[in-house]
N, C-alpha and C. Protein backbone atom coordinates (compact mmCIF):
# COMPACT_ATOMS: atom_id res chain seq x y z
N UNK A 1 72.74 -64.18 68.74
CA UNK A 1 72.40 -63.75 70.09
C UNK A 1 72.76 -64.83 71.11
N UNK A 2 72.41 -66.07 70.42
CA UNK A 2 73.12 -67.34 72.01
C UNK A 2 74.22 -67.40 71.78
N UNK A 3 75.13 -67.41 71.07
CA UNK A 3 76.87 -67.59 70.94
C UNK A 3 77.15 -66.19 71.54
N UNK A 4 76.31 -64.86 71.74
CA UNK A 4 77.47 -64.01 72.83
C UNK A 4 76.46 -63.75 74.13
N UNK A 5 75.34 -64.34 74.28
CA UNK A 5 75.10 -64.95 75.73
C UNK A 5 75.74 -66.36 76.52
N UNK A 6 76.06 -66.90 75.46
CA UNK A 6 76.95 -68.38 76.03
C UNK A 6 78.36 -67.36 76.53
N UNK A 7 79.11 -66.70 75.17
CA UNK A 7 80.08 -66.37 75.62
C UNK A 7 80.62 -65.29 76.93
N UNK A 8 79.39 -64.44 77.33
CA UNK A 8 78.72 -63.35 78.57
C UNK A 8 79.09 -64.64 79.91
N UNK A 9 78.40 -65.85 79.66
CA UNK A 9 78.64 -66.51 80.79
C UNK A 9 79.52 -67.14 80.97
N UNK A 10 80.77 -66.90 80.11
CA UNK A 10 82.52 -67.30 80.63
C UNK A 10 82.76 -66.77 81.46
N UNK A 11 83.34 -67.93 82.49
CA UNK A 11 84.35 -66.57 83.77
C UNK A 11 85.76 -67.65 83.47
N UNK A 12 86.44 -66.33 82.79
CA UNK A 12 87.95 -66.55 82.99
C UNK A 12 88.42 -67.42 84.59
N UNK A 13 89.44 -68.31 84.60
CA UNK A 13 89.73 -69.14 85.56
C UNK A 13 91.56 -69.01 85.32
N UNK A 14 91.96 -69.13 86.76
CA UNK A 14 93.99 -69.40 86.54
C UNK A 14 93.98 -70.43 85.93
N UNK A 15 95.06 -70.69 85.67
CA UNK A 15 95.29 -71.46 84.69
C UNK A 15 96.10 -72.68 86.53
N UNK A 16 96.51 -73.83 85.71
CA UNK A 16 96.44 -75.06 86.99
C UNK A 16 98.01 -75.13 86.81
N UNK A 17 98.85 -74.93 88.07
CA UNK A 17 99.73 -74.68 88.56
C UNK A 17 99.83 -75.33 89.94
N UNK A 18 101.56 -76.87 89.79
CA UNK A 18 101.83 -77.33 90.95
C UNK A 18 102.49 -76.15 92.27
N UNK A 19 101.80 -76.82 92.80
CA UNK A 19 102.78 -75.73 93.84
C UNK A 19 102.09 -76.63 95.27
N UNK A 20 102.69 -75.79 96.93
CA UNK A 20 102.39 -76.70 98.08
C UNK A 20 100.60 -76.87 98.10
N UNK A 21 100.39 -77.86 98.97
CA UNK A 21 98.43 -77.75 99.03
C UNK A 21 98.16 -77.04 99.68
N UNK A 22 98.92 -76.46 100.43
CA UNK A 22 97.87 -75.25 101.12
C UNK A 22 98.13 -73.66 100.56
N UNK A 23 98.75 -73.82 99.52
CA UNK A 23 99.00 -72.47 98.78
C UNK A 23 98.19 -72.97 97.63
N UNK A 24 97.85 -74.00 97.39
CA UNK A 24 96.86 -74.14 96.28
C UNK A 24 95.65 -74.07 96.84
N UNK A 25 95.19 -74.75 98.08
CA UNK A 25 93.74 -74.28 98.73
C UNK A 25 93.70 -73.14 98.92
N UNK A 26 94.54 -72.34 98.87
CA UNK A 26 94.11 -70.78 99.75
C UNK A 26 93.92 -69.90 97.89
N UNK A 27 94.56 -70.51 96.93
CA UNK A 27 94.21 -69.97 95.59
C UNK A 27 92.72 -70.09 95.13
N UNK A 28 92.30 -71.60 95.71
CA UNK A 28 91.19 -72.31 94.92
C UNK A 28 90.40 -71.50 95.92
N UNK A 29 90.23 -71.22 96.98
CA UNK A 29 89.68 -70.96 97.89
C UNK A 29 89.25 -69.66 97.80
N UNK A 30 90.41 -68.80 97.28
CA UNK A 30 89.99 -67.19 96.82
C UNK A 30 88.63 -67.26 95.37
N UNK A 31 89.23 -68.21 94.81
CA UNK A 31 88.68 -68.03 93.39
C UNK A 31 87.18 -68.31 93.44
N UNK A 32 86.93 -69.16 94.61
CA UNK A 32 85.64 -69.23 94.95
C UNK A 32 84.93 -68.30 96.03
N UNK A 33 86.01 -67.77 95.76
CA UNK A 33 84.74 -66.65 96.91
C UNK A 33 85.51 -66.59 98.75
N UNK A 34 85.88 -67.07 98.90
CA UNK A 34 86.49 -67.58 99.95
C UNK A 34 88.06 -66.81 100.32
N UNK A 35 87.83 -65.50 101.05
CA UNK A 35 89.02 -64.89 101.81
C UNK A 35 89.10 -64.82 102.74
N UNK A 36 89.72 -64.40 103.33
CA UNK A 36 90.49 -64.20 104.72
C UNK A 36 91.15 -64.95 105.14
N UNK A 37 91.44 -64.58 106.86
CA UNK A 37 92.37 -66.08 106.98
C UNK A 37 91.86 -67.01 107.10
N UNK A 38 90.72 -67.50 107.67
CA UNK A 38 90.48 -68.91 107.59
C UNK A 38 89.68 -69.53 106.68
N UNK A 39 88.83 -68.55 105.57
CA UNK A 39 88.11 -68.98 104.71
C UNK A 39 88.52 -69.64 103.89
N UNK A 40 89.65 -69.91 103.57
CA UNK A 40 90.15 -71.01 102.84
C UNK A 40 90.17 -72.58 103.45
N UNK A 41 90.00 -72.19 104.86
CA UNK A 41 89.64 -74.12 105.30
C UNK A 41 88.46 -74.10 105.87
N UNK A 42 87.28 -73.20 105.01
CA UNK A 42 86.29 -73.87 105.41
C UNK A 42 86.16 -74.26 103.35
N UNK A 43 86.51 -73.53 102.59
CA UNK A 43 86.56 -73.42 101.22
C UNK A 43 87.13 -75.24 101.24
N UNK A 44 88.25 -75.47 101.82
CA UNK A 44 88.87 -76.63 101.95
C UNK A 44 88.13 -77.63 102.59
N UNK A 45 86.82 -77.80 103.42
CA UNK A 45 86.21 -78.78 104.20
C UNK A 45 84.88 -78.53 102.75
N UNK A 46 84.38 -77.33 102.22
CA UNK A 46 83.37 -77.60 101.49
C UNK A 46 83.56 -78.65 100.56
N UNK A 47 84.85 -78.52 99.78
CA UNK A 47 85.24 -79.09 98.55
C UNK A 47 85.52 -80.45 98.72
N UNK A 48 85.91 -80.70 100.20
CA UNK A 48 86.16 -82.29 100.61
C UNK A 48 84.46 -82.77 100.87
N UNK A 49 83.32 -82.27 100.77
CA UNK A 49 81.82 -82.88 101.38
C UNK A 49 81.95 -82.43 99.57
N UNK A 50 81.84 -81.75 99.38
CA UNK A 50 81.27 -82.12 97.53
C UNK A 50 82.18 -83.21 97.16
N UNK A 51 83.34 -83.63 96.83
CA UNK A 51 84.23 -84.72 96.47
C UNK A 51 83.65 -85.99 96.75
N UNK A 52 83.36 -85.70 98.17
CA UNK A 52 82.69 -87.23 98.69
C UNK A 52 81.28 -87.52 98.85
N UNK A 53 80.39 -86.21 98.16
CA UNK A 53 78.85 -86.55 97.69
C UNK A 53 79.10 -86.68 96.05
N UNK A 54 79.93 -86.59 95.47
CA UNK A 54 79.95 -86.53 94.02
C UNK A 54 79.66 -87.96 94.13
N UNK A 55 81.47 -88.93 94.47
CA UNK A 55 81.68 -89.96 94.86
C UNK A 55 80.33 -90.76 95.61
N UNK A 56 80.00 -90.99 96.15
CA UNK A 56 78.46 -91.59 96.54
C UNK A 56 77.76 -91.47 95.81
N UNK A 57 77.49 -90.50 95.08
CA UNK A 57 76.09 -90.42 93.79
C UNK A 57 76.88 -91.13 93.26
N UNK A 58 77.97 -91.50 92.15
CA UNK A 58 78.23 -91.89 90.96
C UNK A 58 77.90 -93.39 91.40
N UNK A 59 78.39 -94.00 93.06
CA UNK A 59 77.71 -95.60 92.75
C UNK A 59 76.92 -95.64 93.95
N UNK A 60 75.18 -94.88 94.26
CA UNK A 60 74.43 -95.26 94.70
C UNK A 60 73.66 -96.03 93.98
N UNK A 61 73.14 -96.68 95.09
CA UNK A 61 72.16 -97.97 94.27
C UNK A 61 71.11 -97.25 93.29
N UNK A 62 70.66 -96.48 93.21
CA UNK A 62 68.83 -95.82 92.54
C UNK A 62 69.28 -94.28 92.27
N UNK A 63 68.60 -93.76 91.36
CA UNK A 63 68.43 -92.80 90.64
C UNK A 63 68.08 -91.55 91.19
N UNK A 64 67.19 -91.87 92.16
CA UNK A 64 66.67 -91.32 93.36
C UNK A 64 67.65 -90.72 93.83
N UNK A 65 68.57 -91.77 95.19
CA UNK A 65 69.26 -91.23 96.00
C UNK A 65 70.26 -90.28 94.95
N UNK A 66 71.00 -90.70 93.76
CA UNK A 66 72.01 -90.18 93.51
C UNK A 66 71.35 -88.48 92.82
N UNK A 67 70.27 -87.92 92.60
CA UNK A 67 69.73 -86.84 92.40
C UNK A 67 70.02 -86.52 93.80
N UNK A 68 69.29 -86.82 95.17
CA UNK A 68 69.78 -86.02 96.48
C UNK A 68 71.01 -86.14 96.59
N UNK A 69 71.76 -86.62 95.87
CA UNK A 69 72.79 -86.10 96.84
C UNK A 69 73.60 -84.96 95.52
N UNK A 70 73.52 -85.42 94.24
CA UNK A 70 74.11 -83.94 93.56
C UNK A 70 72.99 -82.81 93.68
N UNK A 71 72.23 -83.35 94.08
CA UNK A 71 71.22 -81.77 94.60
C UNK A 71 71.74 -80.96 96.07
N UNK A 72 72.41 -81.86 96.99
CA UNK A 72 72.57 -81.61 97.99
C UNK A 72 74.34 -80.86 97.55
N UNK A 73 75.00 -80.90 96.39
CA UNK A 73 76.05 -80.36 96.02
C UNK A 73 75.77 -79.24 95.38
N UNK A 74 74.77 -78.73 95.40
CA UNK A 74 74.47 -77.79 94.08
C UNK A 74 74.19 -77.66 93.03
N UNK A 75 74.08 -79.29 92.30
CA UNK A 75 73.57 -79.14 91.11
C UNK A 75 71.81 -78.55 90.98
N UNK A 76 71.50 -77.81 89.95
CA UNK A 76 70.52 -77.89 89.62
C UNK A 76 69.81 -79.51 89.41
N UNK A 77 68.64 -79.87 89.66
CA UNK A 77 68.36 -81.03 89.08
C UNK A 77 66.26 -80.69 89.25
N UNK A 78 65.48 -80.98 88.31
CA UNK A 78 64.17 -80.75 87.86
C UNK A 78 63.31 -81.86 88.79
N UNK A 79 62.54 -81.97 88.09
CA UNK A 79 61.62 -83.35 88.53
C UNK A 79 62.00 -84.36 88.10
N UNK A 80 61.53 -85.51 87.69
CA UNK A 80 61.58 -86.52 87.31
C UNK A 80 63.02 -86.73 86.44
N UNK A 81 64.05 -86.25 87.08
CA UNK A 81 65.41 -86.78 86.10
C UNK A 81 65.50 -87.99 86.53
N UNK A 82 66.37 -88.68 85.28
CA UNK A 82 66.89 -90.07 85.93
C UNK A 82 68.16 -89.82 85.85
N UNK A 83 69.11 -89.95 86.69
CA UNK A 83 70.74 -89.97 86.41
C UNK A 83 71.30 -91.77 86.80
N UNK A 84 71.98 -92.24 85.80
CA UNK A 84 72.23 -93.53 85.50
C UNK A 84 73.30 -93.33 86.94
N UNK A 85 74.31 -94.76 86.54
CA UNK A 85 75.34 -95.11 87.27
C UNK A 85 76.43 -94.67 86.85
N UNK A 86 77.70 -93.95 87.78
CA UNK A 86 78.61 -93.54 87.42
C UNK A 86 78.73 -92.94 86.66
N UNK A 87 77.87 -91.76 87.37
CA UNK A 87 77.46 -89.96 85.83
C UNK A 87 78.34 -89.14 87.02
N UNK A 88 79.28 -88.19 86.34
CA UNK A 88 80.85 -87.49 87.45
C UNK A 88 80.20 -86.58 86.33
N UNK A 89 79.55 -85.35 87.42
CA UNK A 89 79.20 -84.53 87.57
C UNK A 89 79.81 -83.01 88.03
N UNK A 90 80.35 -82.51 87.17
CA UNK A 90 82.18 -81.39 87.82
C UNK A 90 81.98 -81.39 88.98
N UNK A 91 82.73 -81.48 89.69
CA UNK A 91 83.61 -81.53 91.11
C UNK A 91 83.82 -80.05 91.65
N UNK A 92 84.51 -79.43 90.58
CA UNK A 92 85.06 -77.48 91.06
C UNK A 92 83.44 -76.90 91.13
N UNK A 93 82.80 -76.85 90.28
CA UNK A 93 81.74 -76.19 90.00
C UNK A 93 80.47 -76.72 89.53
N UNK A 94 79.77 -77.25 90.67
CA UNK A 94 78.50 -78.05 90.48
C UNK A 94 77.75 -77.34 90.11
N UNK A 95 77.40 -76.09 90.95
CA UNK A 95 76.20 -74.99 90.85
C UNK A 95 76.53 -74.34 89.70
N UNK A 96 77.15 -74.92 88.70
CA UNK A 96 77.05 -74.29 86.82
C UNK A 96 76.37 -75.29 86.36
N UNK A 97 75.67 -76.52 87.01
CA UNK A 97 75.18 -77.42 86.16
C UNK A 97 73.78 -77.54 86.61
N UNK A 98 72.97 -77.42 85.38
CA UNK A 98 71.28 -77.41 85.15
C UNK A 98 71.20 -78.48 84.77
N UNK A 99 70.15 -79.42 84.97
CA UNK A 99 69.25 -80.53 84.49
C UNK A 99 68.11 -80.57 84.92
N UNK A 100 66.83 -79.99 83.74
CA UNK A 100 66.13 -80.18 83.72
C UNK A 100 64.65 -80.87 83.84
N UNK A 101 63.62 -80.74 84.38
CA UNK A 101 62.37 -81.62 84.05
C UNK A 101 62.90 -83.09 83.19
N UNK A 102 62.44 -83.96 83.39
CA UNK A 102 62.37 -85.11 82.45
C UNK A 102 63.75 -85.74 81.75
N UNK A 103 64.57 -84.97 82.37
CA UNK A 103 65.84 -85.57 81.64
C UNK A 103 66.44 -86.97 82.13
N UNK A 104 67.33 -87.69 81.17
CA UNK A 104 68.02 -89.32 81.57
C UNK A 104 68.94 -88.95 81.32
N UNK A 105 70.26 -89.31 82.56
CA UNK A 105 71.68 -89.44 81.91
C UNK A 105 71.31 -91.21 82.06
N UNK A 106 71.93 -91.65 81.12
CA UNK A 106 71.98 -93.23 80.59
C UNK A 106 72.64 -93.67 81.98
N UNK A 107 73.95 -93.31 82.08
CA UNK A 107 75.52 -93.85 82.92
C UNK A 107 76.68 -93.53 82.08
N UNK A 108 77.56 -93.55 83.35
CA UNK A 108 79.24 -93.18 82.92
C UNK A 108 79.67 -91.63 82.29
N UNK A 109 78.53 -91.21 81.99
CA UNK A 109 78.72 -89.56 81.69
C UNK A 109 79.50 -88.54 82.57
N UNK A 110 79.81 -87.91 81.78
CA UNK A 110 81.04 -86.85 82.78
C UNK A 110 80.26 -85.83 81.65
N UNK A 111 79.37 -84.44 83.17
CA UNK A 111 79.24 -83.30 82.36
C UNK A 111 80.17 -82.32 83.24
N UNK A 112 81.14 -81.62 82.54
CA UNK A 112 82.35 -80.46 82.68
C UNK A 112 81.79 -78.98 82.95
N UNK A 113 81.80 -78.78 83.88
CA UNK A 113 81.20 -77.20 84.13
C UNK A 113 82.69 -75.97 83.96
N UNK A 114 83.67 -76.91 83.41
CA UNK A 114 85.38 -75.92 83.99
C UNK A 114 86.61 -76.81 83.05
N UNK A 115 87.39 -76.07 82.59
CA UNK A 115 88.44 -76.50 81.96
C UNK A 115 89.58 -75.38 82.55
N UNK A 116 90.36 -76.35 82.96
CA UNK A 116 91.46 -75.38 83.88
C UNK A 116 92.67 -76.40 83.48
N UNK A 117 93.40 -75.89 82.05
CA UNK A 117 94.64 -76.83 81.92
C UNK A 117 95.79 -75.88 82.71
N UNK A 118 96.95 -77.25 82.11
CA UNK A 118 98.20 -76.55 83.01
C UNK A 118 98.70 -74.89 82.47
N UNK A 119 99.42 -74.34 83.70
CA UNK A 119 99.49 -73.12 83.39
C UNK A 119 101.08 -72.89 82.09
N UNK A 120 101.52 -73.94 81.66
CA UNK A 120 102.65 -73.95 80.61
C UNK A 120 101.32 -73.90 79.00
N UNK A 121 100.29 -73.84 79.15
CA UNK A 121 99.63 -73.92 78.13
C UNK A 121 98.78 -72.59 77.84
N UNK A 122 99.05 -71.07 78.89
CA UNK A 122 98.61 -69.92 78.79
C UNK A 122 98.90 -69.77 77.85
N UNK A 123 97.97 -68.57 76.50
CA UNK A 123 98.19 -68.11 75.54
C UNK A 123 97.69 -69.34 74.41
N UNK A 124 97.88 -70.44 74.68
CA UNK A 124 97.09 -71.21 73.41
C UNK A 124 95.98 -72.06 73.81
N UNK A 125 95.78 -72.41 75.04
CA UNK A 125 94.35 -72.81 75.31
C UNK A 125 93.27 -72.09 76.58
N UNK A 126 92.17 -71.58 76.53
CA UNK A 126 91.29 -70.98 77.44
C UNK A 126 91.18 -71.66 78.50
N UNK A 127 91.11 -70.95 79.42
CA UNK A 127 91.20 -71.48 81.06
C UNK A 127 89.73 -70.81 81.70
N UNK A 128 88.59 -71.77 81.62
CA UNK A 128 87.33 -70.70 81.87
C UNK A 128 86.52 -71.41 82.96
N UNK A 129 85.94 -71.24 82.95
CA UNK A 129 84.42 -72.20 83.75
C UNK A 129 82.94 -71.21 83.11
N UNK A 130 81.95 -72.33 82.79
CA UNK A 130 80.61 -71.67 81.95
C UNK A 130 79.65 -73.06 82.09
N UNK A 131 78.20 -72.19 82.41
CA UNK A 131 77.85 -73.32 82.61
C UNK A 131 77.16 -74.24 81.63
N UNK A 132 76.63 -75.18 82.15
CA UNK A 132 75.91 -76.68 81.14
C UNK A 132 74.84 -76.12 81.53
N UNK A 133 73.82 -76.27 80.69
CA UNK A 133 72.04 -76.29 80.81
C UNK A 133 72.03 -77.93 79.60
N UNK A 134 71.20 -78.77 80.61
CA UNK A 134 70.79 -79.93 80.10
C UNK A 134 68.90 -79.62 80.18
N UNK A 135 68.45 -79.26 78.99
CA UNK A 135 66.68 -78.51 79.22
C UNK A 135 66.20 -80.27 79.30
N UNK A 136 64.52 -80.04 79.30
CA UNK A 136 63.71 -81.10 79.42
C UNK A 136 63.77 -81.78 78.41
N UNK A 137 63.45 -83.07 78.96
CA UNK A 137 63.03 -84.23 78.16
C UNK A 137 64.53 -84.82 77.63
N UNK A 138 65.57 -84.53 77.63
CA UNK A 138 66.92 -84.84 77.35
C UNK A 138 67.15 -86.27 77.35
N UNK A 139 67.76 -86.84 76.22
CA UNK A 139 68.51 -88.25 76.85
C UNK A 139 69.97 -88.34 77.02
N UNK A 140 70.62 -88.27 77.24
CA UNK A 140 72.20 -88.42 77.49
C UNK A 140 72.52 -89.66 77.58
N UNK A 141 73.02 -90.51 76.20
CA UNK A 141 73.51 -91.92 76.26
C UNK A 141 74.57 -92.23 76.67
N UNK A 142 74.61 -93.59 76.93
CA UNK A 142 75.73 -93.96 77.93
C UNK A 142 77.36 -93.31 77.37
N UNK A 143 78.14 -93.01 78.47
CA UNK A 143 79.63 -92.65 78.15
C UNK A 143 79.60 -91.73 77.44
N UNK A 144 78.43 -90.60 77.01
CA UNK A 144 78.67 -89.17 76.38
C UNK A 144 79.35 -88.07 77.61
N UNK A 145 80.04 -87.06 76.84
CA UNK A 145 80.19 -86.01 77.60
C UNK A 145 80.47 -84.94 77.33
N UNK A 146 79.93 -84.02 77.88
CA UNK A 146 79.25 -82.88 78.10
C UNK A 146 80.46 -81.74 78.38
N UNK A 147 80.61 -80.74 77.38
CA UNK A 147 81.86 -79.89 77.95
C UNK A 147 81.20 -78.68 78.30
N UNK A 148 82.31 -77.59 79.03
CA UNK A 148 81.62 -76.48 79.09
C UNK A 148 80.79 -75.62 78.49
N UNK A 149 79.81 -74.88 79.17
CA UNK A 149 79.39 -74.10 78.16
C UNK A 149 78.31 -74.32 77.26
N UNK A 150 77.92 -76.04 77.40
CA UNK A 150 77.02 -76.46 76.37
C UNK A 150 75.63 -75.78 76.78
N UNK A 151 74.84 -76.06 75.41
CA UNK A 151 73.33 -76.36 76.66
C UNK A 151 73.16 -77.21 75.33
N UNK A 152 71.97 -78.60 75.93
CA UNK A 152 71.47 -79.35 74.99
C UNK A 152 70.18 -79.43 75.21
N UNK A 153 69.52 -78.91 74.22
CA UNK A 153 68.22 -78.58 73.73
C UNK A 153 67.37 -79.36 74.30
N UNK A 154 66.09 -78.73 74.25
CA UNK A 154 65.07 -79.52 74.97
C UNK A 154 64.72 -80.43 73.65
N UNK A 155 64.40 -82.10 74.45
CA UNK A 155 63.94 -82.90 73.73
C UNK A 155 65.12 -83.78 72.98
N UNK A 156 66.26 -83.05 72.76
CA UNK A 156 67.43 -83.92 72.09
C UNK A 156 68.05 -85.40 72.58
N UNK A 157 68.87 -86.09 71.82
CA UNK A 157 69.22 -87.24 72.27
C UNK A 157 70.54 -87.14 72.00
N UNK A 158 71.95 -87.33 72.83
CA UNK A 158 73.33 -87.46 72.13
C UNK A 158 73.56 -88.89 73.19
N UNK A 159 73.82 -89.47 71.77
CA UNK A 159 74.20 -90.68 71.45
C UNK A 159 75.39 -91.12 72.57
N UNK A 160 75.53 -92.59 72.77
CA UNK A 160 76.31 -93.00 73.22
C UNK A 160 77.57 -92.79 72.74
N UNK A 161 79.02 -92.23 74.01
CA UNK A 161 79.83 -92.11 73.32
C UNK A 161 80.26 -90.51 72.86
N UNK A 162 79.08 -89.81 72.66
CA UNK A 162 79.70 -89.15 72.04
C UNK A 162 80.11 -88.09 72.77
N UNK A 163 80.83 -86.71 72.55
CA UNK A 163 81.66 -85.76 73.35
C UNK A 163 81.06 -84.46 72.82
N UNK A 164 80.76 -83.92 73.50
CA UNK A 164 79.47 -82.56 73.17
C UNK A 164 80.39 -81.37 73.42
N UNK A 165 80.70 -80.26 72.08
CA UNK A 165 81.41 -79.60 72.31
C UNK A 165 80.62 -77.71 72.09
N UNK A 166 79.62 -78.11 71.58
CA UNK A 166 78.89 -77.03 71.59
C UNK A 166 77.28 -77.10 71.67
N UNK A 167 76.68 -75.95 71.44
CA UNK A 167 75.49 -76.12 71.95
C UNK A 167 74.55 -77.44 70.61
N UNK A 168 73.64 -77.54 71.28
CA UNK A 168 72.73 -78.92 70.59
C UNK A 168 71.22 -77.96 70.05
N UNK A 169 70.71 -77.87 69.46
CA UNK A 169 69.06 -77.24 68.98
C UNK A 169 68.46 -78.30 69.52
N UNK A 170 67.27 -77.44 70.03
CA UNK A 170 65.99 -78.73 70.48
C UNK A 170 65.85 -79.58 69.42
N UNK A 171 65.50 -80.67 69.91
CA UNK A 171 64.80 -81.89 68.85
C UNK A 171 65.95 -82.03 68.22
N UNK A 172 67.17 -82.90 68.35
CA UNK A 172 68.34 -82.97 67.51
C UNK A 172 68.62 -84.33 68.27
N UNK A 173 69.07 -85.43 67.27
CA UNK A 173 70.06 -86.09 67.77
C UNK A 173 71.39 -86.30 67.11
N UNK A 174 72.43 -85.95 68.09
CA UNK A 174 73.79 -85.52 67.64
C UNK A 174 74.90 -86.92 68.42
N UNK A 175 75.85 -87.17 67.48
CA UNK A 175 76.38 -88.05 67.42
C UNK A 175 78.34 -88.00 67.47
N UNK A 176 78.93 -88.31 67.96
CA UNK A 176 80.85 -88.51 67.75
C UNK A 176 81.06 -88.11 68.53
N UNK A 177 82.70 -87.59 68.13
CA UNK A 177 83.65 -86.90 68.94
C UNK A 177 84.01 -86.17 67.49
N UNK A 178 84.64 -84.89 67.96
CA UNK A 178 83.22 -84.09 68.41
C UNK A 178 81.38 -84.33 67.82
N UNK A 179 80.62 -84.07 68.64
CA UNK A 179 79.23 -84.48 68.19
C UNK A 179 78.95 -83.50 67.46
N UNK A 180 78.49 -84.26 66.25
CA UNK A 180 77.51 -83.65 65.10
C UNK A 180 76.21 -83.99 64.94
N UNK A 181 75.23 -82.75 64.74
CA UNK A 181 74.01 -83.00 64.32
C UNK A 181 73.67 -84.13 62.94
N UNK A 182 72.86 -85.24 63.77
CA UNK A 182 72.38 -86.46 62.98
C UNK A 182 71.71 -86.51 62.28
N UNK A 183 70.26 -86.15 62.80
CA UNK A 183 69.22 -86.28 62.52
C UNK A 183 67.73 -85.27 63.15
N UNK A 184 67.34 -84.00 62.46
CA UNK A 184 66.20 -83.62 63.34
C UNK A 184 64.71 -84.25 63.52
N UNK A 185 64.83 -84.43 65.22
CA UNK A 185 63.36 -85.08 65.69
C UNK A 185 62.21 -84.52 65.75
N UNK A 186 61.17 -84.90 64.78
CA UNK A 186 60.13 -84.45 65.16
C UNK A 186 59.54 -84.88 66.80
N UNK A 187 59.10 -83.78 67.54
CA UNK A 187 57.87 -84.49 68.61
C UNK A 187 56.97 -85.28 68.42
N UNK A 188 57.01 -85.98 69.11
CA UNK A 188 55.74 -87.26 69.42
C UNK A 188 55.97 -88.13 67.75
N UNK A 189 57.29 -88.10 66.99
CA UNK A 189 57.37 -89.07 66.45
C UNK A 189 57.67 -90.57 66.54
N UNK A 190 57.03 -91.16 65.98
CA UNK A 190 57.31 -92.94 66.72
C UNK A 190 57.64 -93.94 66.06
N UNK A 191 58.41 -93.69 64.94
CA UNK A 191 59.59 -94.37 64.65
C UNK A 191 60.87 -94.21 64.57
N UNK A 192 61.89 -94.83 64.58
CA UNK A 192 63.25 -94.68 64.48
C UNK A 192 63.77 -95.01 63.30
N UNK A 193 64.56 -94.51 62.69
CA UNK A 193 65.08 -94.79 61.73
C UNK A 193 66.19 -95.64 61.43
């Protein structure tokens, strides 16, 4: 039942194709919602204030400010998250990304709400956007990252490093590239192994 509710919340995406910038803003611009004639440069002024609130969160001083300001982009974000230093948070599609109550990104994390390769690669790789749910209590160690589509369980830990390619079960700590389930955590256990 969650592998074809994960898969329900794919939205097919073009595939990424050079061409002039203002025939690519007025594409990116449709795909978000954004027609007519001029809705593509306001589509074009939104995407330049998310670019440059992404950019400010990744090196504000405190944990604090950098939650207002990917809150002020659309991310979902709970109570008490902590988001480390230099966490790049998707850029195309913020408002696909949840973080929960109590969650820590460590630092340096990149979570992916969109995979849009080049368009010479139609037919052998998916071109989608789906979103991330990061539930409560989460730790996200330094330099992990987060691809589309995930959600990582409430309570889990993925390790430093590692590259999250599918969903995580609560109470798990998962580890690599790609991340594999490590070890299951009991709650309120208090040792480490």
């Amino acid at each position: 039942m969650r592998r074809k509710k994960q898969a329900d919340s794919r939205k097919e995406t073009p595939y990424t194709k050079v061409e002039p910038f203002f025939d690519r803003l007025k594409k990116s611009g449709a795909e978000h919602g954004y027609t007519g004639r001029f809705q593509y440069l306001l589509f074009g002024i939104r995407y330049f204030i998310n670019f440059h609130l992404n950019l400010m969160a990744m090196f504000a001083p405190h944990s604090t400010i950098r939650v207002y300001l990917h809150r002020a982009r659309g991310v979902t974000i709970g109570k008490d998250v902590l988001i480390g230093f230099n966490v790049n948070i998707d850029n195309v599609y913020p408002r696909l990304i949840k973080i929960n109550d109590g969650a820590a990104l460590a630092g340096s994390n990149i979570l992916l709400a969109h995979s849009k390769p080049p368009e010479h690669f139609k037919g052998l790789v998916e071109s989608f956007a789906a979103p991330v749910t990061i539930e409560k209590n989460v730790w996200i160690g330094i330099g992990a990252i987060i691809l589309p589509g995930v959600t990582v369980g409430e309570g889990s830990i993925v390790s430093a490093g590692s590259v999250v390619t599918r969903e995580v079960p609560p109470h798990y700590l998962v580890a690599g590239n790609p991340a594999r389930h490590i070890k299951e955590l009991k709650p309120n256990e208090t040792s480490v192994e």
